[in-house]
Protein backbone atom coordinates (compact mmCIF):
# COMPACT_ATOMS: atom_id res chain seq x y z
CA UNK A 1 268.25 217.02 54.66
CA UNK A 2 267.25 213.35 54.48
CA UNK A 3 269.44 210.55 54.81
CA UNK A 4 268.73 207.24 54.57
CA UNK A 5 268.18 204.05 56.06
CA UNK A 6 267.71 205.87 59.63
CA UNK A 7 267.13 203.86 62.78
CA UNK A 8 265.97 205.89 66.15
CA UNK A 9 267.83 203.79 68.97
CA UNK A 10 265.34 203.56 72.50
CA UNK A 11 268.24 204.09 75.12
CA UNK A 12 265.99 204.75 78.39
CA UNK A 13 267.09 208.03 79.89
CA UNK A 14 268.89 209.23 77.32
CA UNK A 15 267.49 210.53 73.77
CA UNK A 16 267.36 207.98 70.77
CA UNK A 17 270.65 207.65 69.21
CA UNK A 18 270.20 208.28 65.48
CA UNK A 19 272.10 205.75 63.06
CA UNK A 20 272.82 206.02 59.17
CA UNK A 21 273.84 201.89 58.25
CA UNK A 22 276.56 201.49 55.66
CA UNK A 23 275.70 201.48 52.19
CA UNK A 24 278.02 198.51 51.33
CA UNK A 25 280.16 195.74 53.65
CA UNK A 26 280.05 197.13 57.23
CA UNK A 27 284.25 197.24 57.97
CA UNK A 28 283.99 200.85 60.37
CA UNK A 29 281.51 202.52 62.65
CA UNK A 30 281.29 205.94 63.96
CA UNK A 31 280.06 207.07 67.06
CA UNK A 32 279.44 211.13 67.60
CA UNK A 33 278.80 213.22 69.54
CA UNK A 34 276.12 216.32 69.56
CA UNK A 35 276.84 219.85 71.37
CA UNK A 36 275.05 221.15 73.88
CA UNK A 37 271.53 221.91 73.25
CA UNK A 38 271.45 219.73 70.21
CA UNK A 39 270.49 215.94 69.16
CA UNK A 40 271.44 213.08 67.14
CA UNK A 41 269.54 213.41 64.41
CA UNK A 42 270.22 217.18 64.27
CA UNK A 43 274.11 216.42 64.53
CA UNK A 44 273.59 214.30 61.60
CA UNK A 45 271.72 216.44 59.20
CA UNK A 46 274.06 219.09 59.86
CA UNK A 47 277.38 217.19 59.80
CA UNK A 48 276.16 215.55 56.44
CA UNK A 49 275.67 219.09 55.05
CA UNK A 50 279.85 219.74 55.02
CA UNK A 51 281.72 218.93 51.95
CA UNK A 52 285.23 218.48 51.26
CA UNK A 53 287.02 220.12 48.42
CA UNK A 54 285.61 218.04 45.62
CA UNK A 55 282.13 218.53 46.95
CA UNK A 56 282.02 214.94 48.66
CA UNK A 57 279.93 214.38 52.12
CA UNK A 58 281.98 212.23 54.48
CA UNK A 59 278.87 210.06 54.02
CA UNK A 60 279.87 209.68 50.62
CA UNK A 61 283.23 209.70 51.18
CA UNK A 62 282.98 206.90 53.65
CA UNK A 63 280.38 204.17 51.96
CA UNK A 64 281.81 201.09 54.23
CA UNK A 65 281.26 202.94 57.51
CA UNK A 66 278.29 202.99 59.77
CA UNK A 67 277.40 206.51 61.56
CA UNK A 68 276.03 206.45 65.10
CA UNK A 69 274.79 209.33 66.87
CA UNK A 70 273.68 209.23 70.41
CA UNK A 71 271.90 211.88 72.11
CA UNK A 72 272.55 213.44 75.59
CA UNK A 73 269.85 213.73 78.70
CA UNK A 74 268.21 216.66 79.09
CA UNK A 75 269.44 218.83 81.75
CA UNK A 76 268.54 221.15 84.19
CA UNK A 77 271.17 224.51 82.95
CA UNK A 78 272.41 226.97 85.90
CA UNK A 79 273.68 228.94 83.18
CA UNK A 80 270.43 229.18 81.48
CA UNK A 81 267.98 228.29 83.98
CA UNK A 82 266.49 225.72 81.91
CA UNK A 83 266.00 221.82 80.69
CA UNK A 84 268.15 221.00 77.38
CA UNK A 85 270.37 218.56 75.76
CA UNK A 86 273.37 218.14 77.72
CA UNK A 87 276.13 215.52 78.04
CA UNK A 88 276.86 217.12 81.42
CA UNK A 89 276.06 220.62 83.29
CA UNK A 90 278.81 223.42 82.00
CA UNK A 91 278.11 226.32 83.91
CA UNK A 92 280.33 228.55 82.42
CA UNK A 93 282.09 228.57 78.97
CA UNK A 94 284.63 231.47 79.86
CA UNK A 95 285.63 229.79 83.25
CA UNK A 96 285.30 226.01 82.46
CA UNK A 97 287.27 225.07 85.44
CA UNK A 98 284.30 226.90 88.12
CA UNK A 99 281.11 224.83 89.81
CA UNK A 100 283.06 221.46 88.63
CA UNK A 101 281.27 220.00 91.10
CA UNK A 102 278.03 220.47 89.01
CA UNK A 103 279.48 218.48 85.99
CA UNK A 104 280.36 214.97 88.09
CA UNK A 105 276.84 213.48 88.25
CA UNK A 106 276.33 214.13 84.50
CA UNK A 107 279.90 213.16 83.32
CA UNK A 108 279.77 210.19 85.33
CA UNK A 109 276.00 208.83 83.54
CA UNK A 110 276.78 210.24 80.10
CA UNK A 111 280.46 208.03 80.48
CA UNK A 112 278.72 205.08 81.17
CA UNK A 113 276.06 205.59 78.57
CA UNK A 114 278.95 205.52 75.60
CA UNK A 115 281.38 203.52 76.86
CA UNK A 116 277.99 200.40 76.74
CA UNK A 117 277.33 202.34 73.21
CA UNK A 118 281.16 201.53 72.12
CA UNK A 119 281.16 198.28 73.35
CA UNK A 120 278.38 197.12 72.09
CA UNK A 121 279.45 198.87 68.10
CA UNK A 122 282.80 196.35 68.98
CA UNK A 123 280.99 193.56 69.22
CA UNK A 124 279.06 193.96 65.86
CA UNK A 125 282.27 194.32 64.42
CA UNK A 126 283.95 190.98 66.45
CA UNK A 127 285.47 193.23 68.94
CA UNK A 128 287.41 194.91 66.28
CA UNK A 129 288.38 197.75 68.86
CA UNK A 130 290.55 199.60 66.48
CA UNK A 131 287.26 199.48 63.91
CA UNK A 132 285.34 202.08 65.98
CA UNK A 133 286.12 205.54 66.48
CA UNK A 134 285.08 208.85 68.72
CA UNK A 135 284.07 212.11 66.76
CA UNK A 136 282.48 214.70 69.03
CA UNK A 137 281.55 218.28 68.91
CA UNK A 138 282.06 220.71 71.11
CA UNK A 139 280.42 219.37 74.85
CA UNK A 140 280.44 215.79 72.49
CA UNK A 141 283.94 216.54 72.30
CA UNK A 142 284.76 216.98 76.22
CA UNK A 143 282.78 213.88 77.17
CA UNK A 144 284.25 212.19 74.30
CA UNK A 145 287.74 212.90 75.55
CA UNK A 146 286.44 211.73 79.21
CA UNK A 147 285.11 208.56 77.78
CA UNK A 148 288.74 207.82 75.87
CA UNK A 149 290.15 208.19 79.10
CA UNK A 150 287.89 206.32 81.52
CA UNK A 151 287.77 203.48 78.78
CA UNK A 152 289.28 199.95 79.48
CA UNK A 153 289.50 199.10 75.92
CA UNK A 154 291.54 201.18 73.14
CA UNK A 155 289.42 202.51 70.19
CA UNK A 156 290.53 202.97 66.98
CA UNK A 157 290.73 207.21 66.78
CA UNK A 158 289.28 210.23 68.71
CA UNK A 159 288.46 213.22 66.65
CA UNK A 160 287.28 216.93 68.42
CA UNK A 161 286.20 220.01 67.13
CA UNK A 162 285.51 223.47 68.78
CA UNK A 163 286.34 221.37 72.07
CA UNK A 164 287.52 222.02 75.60
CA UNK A 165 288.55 219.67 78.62
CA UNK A 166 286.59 219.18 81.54
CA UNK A 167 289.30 218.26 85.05
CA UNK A 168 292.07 219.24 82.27
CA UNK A 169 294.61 219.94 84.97
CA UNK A 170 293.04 217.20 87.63
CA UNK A 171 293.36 214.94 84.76
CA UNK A 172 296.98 216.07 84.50
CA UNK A 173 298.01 215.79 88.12
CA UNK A 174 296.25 212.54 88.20
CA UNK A 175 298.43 210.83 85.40
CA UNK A 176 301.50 211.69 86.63
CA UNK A 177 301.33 211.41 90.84
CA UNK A 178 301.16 215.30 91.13
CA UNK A 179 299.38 216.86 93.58
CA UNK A 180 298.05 220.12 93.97
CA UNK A 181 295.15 219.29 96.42
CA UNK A 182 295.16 222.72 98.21
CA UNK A 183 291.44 222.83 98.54
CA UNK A 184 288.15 221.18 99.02
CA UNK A 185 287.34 221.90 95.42
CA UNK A 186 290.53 220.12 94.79
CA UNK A 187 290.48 217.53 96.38
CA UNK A 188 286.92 216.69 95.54
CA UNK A 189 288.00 217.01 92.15
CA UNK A 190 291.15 214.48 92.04
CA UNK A 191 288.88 212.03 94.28
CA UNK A 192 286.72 212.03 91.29
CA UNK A 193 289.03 211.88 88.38
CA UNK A 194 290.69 208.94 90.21
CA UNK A 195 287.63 206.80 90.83
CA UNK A 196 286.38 207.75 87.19
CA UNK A 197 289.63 206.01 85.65
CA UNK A 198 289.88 203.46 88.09
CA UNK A 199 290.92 200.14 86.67
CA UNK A 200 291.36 202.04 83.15
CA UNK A 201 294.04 200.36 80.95
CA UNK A 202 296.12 203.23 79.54
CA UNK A 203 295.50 202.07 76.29
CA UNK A 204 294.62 205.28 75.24
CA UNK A 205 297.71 206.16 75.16
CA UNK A 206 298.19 204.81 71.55
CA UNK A 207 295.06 205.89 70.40
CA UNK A 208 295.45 208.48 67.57
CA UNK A 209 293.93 211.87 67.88
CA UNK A 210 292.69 214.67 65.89
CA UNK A 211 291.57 218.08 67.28
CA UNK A 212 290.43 221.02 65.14
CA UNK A 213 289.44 224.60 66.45
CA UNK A 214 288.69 228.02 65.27
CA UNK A 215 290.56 230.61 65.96
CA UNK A 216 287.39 232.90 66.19
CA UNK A 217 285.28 230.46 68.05
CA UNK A 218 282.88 232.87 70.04
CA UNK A 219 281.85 229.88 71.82
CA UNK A 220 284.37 227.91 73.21
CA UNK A 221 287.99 229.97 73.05
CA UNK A 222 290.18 228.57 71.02
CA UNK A 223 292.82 228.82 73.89
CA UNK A 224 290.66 226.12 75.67
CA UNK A 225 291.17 223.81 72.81
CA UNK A 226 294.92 224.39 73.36
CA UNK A 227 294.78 223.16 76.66
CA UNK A 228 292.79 220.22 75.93
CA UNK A 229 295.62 219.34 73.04
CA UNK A 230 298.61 219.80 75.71
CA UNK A 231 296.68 217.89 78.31
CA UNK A 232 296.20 214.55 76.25
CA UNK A 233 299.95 215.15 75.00
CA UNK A 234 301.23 215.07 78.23
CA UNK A 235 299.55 211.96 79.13
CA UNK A 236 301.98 210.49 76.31
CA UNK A 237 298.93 211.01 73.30
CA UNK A 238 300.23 211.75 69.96
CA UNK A 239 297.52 214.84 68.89
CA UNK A 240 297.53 216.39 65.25
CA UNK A 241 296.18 219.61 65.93
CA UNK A 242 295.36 222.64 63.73
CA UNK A 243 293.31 225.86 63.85
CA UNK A 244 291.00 227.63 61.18
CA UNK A 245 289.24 230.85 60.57
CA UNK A 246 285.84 231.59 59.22
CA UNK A 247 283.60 228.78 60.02
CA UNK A 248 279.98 229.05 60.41
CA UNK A 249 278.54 229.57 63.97
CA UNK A 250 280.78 232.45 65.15
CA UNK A 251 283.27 230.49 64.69
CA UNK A 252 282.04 227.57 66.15
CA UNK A 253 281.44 224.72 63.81
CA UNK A 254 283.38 222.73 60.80
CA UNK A 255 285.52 224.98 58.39
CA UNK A 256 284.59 224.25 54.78
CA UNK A 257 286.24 222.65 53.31
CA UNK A 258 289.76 222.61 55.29
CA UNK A 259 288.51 221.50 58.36
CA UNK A 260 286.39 218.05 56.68
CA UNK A 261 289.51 218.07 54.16
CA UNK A 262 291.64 217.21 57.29
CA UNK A 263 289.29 214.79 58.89
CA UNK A 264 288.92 212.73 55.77
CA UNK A 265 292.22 212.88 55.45
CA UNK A 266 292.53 212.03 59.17
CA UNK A 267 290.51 208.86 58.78
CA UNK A 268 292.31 207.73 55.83
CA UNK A 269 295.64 207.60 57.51
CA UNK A 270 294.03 205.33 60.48
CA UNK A 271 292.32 203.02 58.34
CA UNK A 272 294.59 202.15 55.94
């Protein structure tokens, strides 16, 4: 598919980030975020693919907004003992919780990396915070989640699909002075989770959040999605949840058209 008015983004390390400008008066922006092993411009093509029920794009839904997709490093994978596009190393996709240790480096840079991206998306639109919003995929998702909550400035809406939380239950203990530090691995973990959101202003708290996941995801379980949903709800997030069947990619991708229906409808509610 070819969209138009593309710009390729230098961004050192880091792939170009892909952008689609708005067609008319620039009042939103977009920011997503790939899967692993995946790119910006591949996110994009694909994404722009789904329809809602009248046979709409969110492209064409959406004239005012503009679409920016970043893309990842490439990473060395334990998993798959080789370089690809990764926000951050996830050995394991039945035991997210194991070899956390691997994921800090990466989570750390790939935070970072967006939270400059979002700032910078503000600015264009006079630090309009509640103009930009978070849409992720999959590993886009998790990072996108960690980015909302290492933020120190609210954005406008976080959306997730097919997505699980990295440090969900670090995250948890974190937030509300629990402490289950029984072990290195623990304690390694909640010493990183607590210098990531360091000076973080809890404004996330108000952001509004959408999470969608299939029930037959052969990728990601959709029981990991539930436990990314009632991990941001009990940091006081308000998260409008809901599960499909029969999407594309085993399961993991956007169900057409229910799943866009519910984004677009999503979006509409926030920007009203």
């Amino acid at each position: 598919m070819a969209l138009e008015t593309p710009t390729a983004i230098s961004s050192g390390s880091f792939g170009d980030a892909f952008t689609v400008e708005p067609k008319v008066r620039h009042t939103y922006t977009a920011v997503l975020l790939h899967g692993r092993g995946s790119h910006g411009q591949e996110f994009a093509e694909e994404l722009f693919t789904t329809q809602v029920s009248d046979g709409s794009t969110l492209l064409e839904k959406l004239p005012c907004w503009k679409w920016v997709f970043p893309s990842s490093k490439e990473l060395w994978s334990t998993a798959f003992q080789e370089e690809m596009p990764a926000w951050f190393e996830a050995h394991s996709l039945t035991d997210v919780a194991g070899h956390q240790d691997l994921q800090m480096p990466s989570i750390r840079d790939s935070v970072s990396y967006l939270n400059d991206i979002l700032n910078k998306e503000m600015a264009k639109l006079e630090g309009k915070k509640e103009k930009v919003i978070v849409f992720g995929i999959s590993q886009g998702a998790a990072i996108g989640m960690w980015t909302l909550l290492c933020s120190k400035v609210q954005i406008g809406a976080f959306i997730g699909a097919s997505a699980w939380l990295p440090f969900a239950e670090d995250l948890r203990c974190h937030f509300s002075q629990s402490s289950k530090n029984s072990t290195r691995e623990k304690i390694e973990a909640a010493e990183f989770v607590r210098i990531m959101t360091e000076g973080g202003s809890r404004s996330w708290v108000d952001t509004p959040v959408f999470l969608g996941h299939g029930i037959d995801d052969a990728y990601v379980d959709v029981e990991f999605g539930r436990q990314a949903r009632d991990a941001l709800t009990s940091l006081g997030m308000k998260v409008e949840w809901k599960e499909y069947q029969g999407a594309e990619q085993e399961g993991h991708w956007l169900k057409e058209p229910e799943e866009i229906d519910d984004i677009f409808q999503f979006l509409s509610k926030i920007t009203k």
